[in-house]
PDB file of N, CA and C in Angstrom:
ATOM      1  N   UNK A   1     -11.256 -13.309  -3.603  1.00  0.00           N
ATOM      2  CA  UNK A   1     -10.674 -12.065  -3.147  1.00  0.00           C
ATOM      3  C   UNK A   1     -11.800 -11.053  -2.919  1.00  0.00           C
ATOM      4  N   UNK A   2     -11.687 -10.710  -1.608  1.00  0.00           N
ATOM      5  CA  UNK A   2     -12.764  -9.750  -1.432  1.00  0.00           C
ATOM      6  C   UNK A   2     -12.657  -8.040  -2.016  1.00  0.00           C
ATOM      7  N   UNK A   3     -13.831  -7.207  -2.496  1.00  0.00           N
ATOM      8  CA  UNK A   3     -13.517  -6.062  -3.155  1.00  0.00           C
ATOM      9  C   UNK A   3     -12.799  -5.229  -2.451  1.00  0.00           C
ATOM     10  N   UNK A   4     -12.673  -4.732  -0.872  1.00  0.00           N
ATOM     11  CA  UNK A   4     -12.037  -4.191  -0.217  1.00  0.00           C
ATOM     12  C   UNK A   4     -11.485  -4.311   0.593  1.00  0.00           C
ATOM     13  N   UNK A   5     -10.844  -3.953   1.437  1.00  0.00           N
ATOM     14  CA  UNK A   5      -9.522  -4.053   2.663  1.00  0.00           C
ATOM     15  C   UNK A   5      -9.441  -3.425   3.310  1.00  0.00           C
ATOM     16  N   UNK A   6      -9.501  -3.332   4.860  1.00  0.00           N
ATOM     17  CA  UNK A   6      -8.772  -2.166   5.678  1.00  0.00           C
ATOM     18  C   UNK A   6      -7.459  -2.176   5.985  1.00  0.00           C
ATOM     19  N   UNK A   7      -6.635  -1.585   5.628  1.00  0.00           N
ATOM     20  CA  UNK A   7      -5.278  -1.623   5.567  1.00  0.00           C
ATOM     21  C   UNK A   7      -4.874  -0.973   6.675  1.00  0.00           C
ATOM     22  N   UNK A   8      -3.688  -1.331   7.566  1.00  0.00           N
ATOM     23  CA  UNK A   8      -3.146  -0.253   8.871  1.00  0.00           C
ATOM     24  C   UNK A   8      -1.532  -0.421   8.377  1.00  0.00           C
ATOM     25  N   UNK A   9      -1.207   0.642   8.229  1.00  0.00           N
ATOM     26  CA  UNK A   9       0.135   1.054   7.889  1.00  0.00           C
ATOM     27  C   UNK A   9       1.305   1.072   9.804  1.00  0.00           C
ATOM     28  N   UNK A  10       1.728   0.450   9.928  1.00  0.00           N
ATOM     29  CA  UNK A  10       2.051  -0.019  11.521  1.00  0.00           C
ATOM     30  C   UNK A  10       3.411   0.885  11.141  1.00  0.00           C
ATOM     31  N   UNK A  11       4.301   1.225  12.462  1.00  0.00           N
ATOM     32  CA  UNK A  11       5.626   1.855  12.015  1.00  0.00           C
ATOM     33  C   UNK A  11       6.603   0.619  12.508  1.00  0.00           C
ATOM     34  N   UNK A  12       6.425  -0.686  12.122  1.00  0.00           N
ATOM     35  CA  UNK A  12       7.067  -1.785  11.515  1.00  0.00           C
ATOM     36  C   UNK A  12       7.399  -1.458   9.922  1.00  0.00           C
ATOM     37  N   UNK A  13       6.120  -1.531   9.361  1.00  0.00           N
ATOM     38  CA  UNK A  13       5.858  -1.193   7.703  1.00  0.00           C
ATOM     39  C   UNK A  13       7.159  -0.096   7.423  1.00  0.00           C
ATOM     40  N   UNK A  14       6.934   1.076   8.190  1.00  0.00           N
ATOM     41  CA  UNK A  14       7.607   1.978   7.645  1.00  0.00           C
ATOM     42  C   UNK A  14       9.054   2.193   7.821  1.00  0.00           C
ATOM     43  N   UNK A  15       9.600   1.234   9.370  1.00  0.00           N
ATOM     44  CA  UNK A  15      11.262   0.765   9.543  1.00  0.00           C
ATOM     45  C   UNK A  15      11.378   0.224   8.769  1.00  0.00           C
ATOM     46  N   UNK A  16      10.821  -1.215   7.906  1.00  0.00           N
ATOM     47  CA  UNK A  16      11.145  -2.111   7.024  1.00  0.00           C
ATOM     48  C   UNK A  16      11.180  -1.545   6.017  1.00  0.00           C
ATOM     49  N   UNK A  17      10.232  -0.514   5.597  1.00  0.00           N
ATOM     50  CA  UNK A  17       9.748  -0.183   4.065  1.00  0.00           C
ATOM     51  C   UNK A  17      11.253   0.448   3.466  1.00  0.00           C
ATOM     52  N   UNK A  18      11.179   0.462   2.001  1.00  0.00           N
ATOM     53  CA  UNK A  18      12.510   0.825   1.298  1.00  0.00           C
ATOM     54  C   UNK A  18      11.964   2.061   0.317  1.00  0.00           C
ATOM     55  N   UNK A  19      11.997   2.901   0.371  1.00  0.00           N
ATOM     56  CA  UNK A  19      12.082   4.438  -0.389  1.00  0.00           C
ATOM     57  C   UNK A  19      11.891   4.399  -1.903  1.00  0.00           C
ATOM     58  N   UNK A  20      10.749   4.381  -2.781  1.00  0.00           N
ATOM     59  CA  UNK A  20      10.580   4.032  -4.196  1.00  0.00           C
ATOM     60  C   UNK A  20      10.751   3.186  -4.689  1.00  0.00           C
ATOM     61  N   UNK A  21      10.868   1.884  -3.273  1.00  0.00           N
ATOM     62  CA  UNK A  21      10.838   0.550  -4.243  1.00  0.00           C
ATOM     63  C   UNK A  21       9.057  -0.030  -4.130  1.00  0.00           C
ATOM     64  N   UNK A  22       8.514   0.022  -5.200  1.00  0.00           N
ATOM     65  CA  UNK A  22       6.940  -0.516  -5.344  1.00  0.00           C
ATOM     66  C   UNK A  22       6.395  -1.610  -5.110  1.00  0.00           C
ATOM     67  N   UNK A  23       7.536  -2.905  -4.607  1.00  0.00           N
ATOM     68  CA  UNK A  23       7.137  -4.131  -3.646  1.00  0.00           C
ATOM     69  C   UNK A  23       7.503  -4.550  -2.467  1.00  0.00           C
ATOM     70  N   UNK A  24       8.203  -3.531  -1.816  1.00  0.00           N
ATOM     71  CA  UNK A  24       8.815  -3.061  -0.407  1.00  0.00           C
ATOM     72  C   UNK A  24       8.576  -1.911   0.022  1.00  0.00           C
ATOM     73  N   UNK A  25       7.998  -0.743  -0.507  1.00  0.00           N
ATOM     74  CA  UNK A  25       7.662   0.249   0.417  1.00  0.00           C
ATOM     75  C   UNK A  25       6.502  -0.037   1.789  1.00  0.00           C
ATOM     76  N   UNK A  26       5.976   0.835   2.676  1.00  0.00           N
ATOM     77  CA  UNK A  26       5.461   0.448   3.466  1.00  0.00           C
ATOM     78  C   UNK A  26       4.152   0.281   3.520  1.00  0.00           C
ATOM     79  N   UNK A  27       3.212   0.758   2.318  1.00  0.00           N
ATOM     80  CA  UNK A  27       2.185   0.235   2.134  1.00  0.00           C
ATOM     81  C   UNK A  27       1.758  -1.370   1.288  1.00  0.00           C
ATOM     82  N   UNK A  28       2.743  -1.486   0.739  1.00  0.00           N
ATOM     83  CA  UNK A  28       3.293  -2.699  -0.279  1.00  0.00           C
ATOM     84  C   UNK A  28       3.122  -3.501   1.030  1.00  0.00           C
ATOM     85  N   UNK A  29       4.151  -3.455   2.007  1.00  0.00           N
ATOM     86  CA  UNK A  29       4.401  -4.439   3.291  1.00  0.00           C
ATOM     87  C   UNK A  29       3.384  -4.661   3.775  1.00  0.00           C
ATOM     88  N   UNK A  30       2.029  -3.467   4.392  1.00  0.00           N
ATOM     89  CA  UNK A  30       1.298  -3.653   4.903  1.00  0.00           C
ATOM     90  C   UNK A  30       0.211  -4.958   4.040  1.00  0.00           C
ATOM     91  N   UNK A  31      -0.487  -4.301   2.621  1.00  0.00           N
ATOM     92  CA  UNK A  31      -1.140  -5.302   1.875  1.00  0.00           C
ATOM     93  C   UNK A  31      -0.708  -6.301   2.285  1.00  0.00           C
ATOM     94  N   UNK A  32       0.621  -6.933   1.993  1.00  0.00           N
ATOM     95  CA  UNK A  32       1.119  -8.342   2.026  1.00  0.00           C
ATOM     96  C   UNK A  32       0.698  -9.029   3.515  1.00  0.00           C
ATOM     97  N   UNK A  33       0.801  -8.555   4.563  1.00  0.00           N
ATOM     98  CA  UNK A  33       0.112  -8.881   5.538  1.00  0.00           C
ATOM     99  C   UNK A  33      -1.064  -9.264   5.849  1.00  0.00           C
ATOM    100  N   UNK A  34      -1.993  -8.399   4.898  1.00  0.00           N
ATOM    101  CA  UNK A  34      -3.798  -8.661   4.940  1.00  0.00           C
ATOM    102  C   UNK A  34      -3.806  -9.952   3.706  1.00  0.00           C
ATOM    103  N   UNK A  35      -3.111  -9.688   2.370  1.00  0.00           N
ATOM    104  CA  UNK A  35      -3.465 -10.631   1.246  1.00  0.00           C
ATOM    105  C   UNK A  35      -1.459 -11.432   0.983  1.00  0.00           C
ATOM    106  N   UNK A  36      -1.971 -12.275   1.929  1.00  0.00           N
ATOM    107  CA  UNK A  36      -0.308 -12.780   2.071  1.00  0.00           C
ATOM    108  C   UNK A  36       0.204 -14.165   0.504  1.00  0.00           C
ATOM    109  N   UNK A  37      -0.460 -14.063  -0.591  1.00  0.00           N
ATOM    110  CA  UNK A  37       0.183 -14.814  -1.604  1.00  0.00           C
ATOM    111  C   UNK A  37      -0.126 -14.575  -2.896  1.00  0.00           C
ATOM    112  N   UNK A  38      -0.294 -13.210  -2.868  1.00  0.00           N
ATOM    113  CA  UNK A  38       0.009 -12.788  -4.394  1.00  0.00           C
ATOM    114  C   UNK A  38       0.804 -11.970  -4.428  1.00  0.00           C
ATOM    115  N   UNK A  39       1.658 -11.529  -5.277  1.00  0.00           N
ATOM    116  CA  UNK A  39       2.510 -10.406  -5.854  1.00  0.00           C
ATOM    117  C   UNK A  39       1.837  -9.357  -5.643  1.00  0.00           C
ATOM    118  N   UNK A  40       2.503  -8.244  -4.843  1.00  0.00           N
ATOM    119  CA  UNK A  40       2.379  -7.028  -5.125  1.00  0.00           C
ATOM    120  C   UNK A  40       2.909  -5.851  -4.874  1.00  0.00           C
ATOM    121  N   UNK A  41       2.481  -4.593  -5.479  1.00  0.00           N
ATOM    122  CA  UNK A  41       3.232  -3.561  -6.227  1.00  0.00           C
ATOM    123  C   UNK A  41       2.350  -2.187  -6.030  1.00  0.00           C
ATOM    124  N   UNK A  42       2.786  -1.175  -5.613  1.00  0.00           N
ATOM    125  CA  UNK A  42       2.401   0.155  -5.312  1.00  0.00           C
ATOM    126  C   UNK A  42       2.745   0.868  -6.082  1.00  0.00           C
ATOM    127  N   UNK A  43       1.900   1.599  -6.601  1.00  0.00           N
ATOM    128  CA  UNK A  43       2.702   2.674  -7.516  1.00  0.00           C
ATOM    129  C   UNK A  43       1.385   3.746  -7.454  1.00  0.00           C
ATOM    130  N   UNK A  44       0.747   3.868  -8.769  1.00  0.00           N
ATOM    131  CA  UNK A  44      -0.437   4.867  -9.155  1.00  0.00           C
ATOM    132  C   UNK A  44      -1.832   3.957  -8.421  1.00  0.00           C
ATOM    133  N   UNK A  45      -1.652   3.095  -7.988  1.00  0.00           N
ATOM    134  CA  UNK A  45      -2.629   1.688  -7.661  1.00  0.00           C
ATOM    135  C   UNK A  45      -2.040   1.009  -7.081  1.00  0.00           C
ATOM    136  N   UNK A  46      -2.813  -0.221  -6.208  1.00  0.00           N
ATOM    137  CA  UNK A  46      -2.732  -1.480  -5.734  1.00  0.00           C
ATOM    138  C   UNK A  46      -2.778  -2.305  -6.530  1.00  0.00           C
ATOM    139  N   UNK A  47      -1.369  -2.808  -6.713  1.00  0.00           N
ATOM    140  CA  UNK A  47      -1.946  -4.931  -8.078  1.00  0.00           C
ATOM    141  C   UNK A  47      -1.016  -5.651  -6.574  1.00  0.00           C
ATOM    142  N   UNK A  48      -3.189  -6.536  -6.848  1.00  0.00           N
ATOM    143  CA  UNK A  48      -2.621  -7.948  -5.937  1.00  0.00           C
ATOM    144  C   UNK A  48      -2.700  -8.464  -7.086  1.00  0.00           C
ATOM    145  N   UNK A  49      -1.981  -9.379  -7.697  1.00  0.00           N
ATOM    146  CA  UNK A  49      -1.888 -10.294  -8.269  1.00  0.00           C
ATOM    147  C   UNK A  49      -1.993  -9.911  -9.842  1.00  0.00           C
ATOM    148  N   UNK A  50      -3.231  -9.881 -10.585  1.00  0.00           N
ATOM    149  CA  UNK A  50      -4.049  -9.390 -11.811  1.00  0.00           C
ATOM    150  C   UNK A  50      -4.909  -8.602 -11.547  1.00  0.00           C
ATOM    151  N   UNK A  51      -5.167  -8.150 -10.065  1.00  0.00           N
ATOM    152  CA  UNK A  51      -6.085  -7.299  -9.544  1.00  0.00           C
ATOM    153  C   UNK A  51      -5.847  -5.522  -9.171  1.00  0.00           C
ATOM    154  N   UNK A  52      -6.543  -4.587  -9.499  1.00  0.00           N
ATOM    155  CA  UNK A  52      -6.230  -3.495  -9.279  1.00  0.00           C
ATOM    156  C   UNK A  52      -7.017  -2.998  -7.977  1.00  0.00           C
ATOM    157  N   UNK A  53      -6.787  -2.378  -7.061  1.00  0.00           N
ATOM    158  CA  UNK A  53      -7.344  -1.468  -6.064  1.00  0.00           C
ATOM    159  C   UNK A  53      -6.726  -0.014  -6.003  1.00  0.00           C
ATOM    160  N   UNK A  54      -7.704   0.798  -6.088  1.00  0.00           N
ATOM    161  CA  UNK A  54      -7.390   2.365  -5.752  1.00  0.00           C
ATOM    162  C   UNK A  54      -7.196   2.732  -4.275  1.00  0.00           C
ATOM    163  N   UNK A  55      -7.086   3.645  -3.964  1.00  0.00           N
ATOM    164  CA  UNK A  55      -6.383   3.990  -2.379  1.00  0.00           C
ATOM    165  C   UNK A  55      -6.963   5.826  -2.682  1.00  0.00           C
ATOM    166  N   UNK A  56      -7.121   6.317  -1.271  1.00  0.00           N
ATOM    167  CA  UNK A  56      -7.480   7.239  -1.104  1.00  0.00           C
ATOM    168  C   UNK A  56      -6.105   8.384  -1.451  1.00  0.00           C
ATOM    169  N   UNK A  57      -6.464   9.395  -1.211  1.00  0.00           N
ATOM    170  CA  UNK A  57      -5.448  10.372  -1.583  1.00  0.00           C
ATOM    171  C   UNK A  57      -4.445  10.339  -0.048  1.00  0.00           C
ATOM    172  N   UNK A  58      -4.633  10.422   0.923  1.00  0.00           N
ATOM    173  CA  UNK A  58      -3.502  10.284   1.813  1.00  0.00           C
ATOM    174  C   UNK A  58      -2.784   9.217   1.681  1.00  0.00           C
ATOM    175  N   UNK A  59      -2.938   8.079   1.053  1.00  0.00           N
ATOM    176  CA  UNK A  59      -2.281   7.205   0.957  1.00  0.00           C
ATOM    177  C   UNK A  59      -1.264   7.242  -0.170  1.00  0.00           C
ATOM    178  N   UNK A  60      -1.862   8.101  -1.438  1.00  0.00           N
ATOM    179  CA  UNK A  60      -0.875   8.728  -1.943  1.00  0.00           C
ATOM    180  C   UNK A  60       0.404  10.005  -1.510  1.00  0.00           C
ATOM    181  N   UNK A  61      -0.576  10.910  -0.894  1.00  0.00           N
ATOM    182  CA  UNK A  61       0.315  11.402   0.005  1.00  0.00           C
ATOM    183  C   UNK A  61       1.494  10.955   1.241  1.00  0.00           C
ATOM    184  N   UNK A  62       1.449   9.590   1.434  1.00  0.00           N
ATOM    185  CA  UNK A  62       2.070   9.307   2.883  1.00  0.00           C
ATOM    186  C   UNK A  62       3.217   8.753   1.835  1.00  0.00           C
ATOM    187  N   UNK A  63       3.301   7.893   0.915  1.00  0.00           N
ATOM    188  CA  UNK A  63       3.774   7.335  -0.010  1.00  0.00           C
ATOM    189  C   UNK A  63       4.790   8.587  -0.313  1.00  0.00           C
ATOM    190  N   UNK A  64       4.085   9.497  -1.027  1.00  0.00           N
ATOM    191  CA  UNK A  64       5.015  10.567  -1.652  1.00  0.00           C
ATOM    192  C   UNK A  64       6.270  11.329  -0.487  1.00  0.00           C
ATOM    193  N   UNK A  65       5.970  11.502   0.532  1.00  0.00           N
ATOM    194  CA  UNK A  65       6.434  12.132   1.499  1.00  0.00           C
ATOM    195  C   UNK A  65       7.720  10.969   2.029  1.00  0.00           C
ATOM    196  N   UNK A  66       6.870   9.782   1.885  1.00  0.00           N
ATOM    197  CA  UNK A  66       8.278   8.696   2.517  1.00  0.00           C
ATOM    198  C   UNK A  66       9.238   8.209   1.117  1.00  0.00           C
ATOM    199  N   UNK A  67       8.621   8.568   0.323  1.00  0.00           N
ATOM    200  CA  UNK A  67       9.695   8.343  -0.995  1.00  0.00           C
ATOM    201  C   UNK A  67      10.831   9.465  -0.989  1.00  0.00           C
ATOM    202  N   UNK A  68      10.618  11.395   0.009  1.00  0.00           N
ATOM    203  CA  UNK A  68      11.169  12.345  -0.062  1.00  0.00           C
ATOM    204  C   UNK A  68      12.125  12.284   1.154  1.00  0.00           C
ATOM    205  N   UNK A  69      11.503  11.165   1.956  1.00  0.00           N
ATOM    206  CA  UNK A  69      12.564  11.100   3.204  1.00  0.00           C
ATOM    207  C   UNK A  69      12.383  11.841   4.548  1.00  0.00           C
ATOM    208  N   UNK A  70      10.941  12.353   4.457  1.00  0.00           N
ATOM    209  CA  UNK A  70       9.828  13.209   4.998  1.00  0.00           C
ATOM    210  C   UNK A  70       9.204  11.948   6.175  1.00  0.00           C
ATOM    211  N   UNK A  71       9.454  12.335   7.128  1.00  0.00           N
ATOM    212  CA  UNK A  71       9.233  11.679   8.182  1.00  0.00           C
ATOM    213  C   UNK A  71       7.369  11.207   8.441  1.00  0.00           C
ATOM    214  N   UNK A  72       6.858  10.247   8.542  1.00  0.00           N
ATOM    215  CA  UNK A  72       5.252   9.650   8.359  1.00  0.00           C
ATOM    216  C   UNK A  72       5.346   8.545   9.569  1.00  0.00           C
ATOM    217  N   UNK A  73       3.789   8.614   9.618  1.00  0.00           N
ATOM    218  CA  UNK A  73       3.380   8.133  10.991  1.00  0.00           C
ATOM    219  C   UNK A  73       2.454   7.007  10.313  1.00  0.00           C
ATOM    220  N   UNK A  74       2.274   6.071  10.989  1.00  0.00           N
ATOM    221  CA  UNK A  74       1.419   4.985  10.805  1.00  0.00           C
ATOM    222  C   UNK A  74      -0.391   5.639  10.334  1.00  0.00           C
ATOM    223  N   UNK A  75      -0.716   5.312   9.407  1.00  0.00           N
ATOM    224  CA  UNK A  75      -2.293   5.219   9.463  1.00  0.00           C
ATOM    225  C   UNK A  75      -2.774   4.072   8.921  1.00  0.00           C
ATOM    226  N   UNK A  76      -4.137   4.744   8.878  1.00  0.00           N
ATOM    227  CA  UNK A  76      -5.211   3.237   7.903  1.00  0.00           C
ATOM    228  C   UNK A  76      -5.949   4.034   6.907  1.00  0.00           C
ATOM    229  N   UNK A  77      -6.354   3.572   6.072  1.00  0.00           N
ATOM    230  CA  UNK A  77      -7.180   3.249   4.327  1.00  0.00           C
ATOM    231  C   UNK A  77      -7.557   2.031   4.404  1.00  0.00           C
ATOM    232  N   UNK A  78      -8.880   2.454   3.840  1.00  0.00           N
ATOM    233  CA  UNK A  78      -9.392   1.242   2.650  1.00  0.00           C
ATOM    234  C   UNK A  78      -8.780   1.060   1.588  1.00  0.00           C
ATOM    235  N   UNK A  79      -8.823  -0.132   0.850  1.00  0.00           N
ATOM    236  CA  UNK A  79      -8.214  -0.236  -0.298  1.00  0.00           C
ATOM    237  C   UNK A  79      -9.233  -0.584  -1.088  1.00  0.00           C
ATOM    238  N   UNK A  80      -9.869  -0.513  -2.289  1.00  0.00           N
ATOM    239  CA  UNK A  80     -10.964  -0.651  -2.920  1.00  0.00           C
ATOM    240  C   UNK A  80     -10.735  -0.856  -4.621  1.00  0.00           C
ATOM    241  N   UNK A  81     -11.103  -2.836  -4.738  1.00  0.00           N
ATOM    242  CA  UNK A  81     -10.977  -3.001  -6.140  1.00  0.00           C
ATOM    243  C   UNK A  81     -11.386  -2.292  -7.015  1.00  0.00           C
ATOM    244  N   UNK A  82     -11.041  -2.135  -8.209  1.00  0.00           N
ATOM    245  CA  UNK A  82     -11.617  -0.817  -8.949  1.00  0.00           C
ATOM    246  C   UNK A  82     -12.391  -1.843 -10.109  1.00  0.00           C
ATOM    247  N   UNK A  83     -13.294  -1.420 -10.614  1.00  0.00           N
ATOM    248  CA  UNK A  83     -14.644  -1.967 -11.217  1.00  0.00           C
ATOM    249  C   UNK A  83     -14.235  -2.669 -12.524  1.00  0.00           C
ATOM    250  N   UNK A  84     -12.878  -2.494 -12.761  1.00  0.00           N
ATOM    251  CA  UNK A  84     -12.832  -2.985 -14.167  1.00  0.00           C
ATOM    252  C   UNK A  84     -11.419  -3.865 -13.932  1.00  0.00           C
ATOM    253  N   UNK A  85     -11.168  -4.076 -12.100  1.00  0.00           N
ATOM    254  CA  UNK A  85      -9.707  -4.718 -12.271  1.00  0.00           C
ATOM    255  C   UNK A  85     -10.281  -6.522 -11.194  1.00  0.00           C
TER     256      UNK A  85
END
């Protein structure tokens, strides 16, 4: 597994994505696309699998806004394993 990722959040991700659920929202969807066979889960972090990655602050922000029902547009982030995951 490589330490980082460029992730593109497509507005597929975000028709499909489901509102505070942390293995179906639309960044959840996107990961699964780049790292397609491990489990994973969005929340405060990225877990692929046993693995943690941090995410920039808009990515927390785009997250928060589509959990409020706040209308979001496709972007991209890196995703970046964090040193101790």
């Amino acid at each position: 597994m490589k330490n980082k990722y460029k992730i593109k959040v497509k507005q597929i991700d975000i028709d499909r994505g489901i509102p505070q659920d942390v293995c179906r929202c639309p960044v959840a969807l996107a990961v699964r696309r780049v790292i397609k066979k491990a489990r994973i889960t969005v929340c405060n972090d990225i877990q692929v699998g046993n693995r943690q990655f941090d995410f920039p602050c808009k990515t927390e922000t785009f997250i928060t806004a589509f959990d409020k029902g706040i209308e979001v547009k496709p972007f991209n982030f890196v995703m970046r394993m964090r040193a101790n995951g």
